[in-house]
Protein backbone atom coordinates (compact mmCIF):
# COMPACT_ATOMS: atom_id res chain seq x y z
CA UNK A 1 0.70 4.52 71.06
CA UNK A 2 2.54 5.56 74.09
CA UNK A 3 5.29 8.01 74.19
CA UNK A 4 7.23 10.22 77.22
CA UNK A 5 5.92 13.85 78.28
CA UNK A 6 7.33 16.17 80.54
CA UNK A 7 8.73 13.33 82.51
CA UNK A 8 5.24 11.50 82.50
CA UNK A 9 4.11 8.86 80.04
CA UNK A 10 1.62 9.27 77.84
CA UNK A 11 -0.75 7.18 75.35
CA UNK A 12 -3.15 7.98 73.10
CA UNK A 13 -6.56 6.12 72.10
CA UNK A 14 -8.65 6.93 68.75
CA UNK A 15 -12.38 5.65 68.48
CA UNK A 16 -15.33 6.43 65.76
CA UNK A 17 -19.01 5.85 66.07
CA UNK A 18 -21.65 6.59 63.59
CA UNK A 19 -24.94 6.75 64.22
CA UNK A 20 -28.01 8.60 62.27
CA UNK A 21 -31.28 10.41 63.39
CA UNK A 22 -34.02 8.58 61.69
CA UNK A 23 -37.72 10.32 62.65
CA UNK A 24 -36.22 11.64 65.75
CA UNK A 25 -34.80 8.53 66.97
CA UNK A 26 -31.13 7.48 67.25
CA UNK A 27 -29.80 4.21 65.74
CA UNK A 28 -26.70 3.08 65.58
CA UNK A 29 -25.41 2.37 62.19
CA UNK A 30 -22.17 -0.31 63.74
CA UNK A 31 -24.92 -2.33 65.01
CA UNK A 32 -27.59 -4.45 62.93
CA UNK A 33 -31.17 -3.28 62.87
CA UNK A 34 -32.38 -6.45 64.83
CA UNK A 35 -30.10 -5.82 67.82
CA UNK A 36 -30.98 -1.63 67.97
CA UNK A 37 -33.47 -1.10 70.78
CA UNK A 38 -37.25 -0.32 70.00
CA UNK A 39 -37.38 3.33 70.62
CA UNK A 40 -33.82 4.07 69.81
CA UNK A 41 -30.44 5.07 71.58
CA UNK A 42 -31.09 7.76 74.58
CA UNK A 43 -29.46 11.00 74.72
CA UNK A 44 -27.20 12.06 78.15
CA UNK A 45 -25.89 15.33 78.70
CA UNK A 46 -22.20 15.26 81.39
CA UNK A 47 -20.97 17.95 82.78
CA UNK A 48 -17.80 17.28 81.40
CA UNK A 49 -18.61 16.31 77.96
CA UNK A 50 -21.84 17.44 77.14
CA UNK A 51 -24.31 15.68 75.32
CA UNK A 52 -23.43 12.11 74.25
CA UNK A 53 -25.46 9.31 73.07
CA UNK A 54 -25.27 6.30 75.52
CA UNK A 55 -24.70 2.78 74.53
CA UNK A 56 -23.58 4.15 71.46
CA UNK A 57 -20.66 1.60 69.69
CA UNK A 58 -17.52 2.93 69.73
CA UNK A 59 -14.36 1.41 67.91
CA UNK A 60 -10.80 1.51 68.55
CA UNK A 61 -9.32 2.53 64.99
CA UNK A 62 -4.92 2.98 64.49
CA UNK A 63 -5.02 4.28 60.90
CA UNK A 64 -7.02 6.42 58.46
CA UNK A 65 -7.85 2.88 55.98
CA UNK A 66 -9.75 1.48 59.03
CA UNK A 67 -11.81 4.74 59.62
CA UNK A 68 -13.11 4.72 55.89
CA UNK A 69 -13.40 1.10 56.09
CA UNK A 70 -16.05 1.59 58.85
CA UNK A 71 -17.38 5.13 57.22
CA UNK A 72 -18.21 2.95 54.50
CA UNK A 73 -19.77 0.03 56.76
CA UNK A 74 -21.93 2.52 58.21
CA UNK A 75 -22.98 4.46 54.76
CA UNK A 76 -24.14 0.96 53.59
CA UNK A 77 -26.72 0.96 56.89
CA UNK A 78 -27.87 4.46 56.47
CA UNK A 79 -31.56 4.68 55.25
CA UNK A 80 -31.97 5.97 51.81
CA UNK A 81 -34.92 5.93 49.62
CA UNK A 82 -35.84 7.40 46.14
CA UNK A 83 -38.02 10.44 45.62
CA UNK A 84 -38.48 12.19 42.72
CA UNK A 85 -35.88 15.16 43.36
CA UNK A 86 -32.88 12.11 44.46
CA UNK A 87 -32.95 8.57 43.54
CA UNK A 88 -31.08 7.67 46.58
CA UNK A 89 -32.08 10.17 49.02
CA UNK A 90 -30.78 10.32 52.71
CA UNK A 91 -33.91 9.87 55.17
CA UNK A 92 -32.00 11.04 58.19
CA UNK A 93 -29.26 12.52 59.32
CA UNK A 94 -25.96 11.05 59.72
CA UNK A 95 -22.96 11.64 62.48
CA UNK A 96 -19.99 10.29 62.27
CA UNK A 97 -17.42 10.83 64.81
CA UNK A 98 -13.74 10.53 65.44
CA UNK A 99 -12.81 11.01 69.31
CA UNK A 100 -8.84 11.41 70.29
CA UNK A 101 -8.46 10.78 73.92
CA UNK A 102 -4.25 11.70 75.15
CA UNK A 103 -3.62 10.44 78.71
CA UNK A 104 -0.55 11.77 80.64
CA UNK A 105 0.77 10.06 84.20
CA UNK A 106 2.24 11.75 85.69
CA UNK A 107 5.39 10.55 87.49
CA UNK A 108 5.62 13.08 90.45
CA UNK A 109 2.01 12.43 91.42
CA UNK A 110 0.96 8.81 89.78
CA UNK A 111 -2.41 10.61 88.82
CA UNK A 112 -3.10 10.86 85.12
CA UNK A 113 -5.03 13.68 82.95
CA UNK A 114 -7.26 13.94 80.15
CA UNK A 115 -6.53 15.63 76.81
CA UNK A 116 -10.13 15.20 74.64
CA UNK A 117 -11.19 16.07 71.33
CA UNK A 118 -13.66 15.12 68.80
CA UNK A 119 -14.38 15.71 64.92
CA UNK A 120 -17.95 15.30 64.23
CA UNK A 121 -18.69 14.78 60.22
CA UNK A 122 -22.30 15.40 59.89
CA UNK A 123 -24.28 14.95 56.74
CA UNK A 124 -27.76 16.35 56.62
CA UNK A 125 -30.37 15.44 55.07
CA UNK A 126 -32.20 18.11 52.63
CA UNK A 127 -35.27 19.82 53.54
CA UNK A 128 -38.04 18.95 51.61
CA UNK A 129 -41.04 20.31 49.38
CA UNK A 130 -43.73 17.53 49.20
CA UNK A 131 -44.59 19.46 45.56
CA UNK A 132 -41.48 19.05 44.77
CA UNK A 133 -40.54 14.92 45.86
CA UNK A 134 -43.84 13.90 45.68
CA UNK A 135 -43.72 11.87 48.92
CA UNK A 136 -45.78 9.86 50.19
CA UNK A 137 -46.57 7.61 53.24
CA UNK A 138 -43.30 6.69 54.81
CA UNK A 139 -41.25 9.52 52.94
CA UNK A 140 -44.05 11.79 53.74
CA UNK A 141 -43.96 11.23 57.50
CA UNK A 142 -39.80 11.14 56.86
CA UNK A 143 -39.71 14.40 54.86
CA UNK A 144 -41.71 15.97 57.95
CA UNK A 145 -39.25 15.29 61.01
CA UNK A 146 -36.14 16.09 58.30
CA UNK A 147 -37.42 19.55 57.91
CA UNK A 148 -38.68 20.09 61.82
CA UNK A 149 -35.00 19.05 62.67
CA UNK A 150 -33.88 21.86 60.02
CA UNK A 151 -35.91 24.56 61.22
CA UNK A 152 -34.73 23.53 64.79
CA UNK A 153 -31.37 24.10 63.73
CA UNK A 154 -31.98 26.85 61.94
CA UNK A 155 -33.34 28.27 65.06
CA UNK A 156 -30.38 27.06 66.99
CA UNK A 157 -28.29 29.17 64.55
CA UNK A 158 -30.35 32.55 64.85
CA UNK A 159 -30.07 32.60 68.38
CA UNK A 160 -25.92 32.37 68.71
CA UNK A 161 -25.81 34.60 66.03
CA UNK A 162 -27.72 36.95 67.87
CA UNK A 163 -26.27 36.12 70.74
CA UNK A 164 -22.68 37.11 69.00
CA UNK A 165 -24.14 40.59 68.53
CA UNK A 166 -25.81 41.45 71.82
CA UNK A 167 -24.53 42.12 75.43
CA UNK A 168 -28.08 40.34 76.93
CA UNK A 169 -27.92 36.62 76.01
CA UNK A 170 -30.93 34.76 74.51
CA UNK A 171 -32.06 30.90 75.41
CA UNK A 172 -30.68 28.81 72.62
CA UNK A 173 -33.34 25.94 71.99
CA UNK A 174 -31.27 23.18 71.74
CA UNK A 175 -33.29 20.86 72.98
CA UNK A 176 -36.39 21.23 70.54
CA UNK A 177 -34.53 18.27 68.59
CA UNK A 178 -32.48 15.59 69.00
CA UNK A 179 -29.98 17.25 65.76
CA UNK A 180 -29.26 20.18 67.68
CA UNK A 181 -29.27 18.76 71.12
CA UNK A 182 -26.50 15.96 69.97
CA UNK A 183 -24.55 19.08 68.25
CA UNK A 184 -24.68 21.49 70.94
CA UNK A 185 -21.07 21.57 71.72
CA UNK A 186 -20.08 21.59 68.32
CA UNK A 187 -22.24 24.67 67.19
CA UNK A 188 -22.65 27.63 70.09
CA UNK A 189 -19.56 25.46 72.99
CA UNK A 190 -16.11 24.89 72.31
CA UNK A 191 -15.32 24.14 68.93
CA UNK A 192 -14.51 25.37 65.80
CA UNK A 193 -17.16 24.28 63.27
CA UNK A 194 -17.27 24.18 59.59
CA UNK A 195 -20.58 24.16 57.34
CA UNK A 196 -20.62 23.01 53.41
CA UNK A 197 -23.46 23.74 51.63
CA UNK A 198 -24.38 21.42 48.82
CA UNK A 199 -26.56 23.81 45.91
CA UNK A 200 -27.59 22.57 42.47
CA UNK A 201 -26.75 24.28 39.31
CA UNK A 202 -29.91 23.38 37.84
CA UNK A 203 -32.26 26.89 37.39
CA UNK A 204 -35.41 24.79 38.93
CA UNK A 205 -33.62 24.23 42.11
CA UNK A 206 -32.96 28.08 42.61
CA UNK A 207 -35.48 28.09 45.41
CA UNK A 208 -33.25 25.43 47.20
CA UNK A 209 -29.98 26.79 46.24
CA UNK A 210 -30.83 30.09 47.86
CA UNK A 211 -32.33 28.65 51.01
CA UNK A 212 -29.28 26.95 51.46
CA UNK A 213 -27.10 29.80 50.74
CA UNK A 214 -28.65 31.48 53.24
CA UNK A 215 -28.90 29.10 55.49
CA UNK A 216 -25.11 28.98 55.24
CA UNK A 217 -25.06 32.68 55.41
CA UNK A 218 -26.39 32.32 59.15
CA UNK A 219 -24.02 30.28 60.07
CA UNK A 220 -21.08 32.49 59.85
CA UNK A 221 -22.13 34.73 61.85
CA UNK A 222 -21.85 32.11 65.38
CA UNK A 223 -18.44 33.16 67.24
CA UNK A 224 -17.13 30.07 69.09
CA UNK A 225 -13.96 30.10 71.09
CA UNK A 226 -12.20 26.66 71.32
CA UNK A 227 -9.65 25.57 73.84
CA UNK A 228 -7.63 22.64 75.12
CA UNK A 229 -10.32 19.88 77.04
CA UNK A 230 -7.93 19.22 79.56
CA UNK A 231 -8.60 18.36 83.14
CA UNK A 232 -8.62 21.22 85.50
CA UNK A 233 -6.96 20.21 88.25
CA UNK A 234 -4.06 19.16 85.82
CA UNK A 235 -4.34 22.31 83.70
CA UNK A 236 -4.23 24.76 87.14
CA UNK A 237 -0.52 22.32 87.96
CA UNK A 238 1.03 23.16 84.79
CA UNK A 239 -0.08 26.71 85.38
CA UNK A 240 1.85 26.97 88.27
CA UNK A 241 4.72 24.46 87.20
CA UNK A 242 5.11 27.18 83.96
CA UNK A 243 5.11 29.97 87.32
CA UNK A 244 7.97 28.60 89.18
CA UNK A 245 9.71 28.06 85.97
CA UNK A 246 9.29 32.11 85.13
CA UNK A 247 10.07 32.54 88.75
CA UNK A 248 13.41 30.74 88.85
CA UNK A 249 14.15 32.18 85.92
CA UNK A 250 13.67 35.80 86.76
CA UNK A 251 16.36 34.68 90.16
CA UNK A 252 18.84 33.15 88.01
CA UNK A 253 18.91 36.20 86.27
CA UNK A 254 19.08 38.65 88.98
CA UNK A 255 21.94 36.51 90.58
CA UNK A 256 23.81 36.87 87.76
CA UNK A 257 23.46 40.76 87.39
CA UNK A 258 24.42 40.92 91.43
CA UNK A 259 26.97 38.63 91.91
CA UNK A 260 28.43 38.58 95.47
């Protein structure tokens, strides 16, 4: 859509993606299987946007019916399998995300600024007890690279909690796996993040409940503080537009106590 800012114009593009982390390697669930590349999507970082997953399908959406539309396109995709704990178990994790990209021109200057933001839904897969699924094979060597991925985030976690607590700063291992390298931004950068923890009433999943609990628990304790993604240059000439504004202000108002 396109509306008028501050004597600029402005529009406004939405996209989603959704992808999921299968053994470590990232497909993309918009795209069929036979046209995904052999060893998966790569992994860039920017300097602007941080990690991002390249070649990774992105699709204009204008209303919240075609977003579930494709969250359920992509769901269909996703690589489930039955184990003994979950009929229809998730073998990897899942990401999808919705980006919001505002674009001002600005009259005065013809250049136009950035205004960026993304929601990333993420659904992870459960760790896993071989005693307890009884995998096997494929869901064996699956079960393995769901829980590494865990415990990598779980590390992840640990240290910007710690690092919440403590003057000296710790390395954060985000790059031990491909989860917590694609989240980085949304854990310990800027951006508010929310975790829900899916526990089982059941009395012989107690082991699981509490591990998640905890895991949870952890969570909490990260401090992130989010602001606006805006360009800098642009954000430094509103600063100073908002300054002359105080400035003829505070003369208007001395004129009018000092008339002469």
């Amino acid at each position: 859509g396109d509306a008028k800012v501050d004597g600029g114009e402005t529009t406004y593009k939405v996209e989603a993606s959704m992808l999921e982390i299968y053994n470590e390697r990232i497909r993309d669930l918009f795209v069929p299987m036979s046209q995904q590349p052999r060893g998966g999507l790569k992994i860039r970082d920017s300097p602007n946007t941080g990690a991002y997953v390249d070649n990774l399908k992105k699709i204009p959406v204008m209303s919240y019916v075609q977003i579930e539309r494709l969250m359920a396109f992509g769901t269909r995709n996703r690589t489930v399998a039955a184990t003994n704990m979950n009929e229809t178990s998730s073998r990897a994790h899942t990401i999808f995300t919705i980006t919001f990209v505002q674009t001002t021109l600005n009259r005065s200057t013809m250049k136009a600024g950035d205004i960026r933001s993304s929601i990333n839904l993420v659904d992870l897969a459960g760790s896993e007890r071989v005693a307890r699924t009884g995998a096997t094979g494929d869901r064996l060597t699956e079960g393995g690279h769901i829980n590494k991925s865990l415990s990598a985030l779980g590390n992840v976690i640990n240290a910007l909690a710690k690092n919440g607590t403590q003057k000296k700063q710790s390395l954060v291992p985000y790059r031990d796996a491909v989860l917590t390298h694609l989240l980085k931004n949304s854990l310990g950068g800027n951006a508010k993040t929310t975790m829900i923890a899916a526990i089982s009433p059941a009395d012989s999943n107690y082991a699981e409940s509490l591990s998640t609990l905890r895991y949870a628990d952890r969570a909490k304790s990260i401090k992130n503080v989010a602001i606006v993604n805006e360009d800098a240059n642009e954000a430094l000439i509103k600063q100073l537009r908002r300054e002359m504004e105080e400035l003829k202000r505070q003369l208007e108002q001395n004129q009018n106590l000092n008339p002469s």
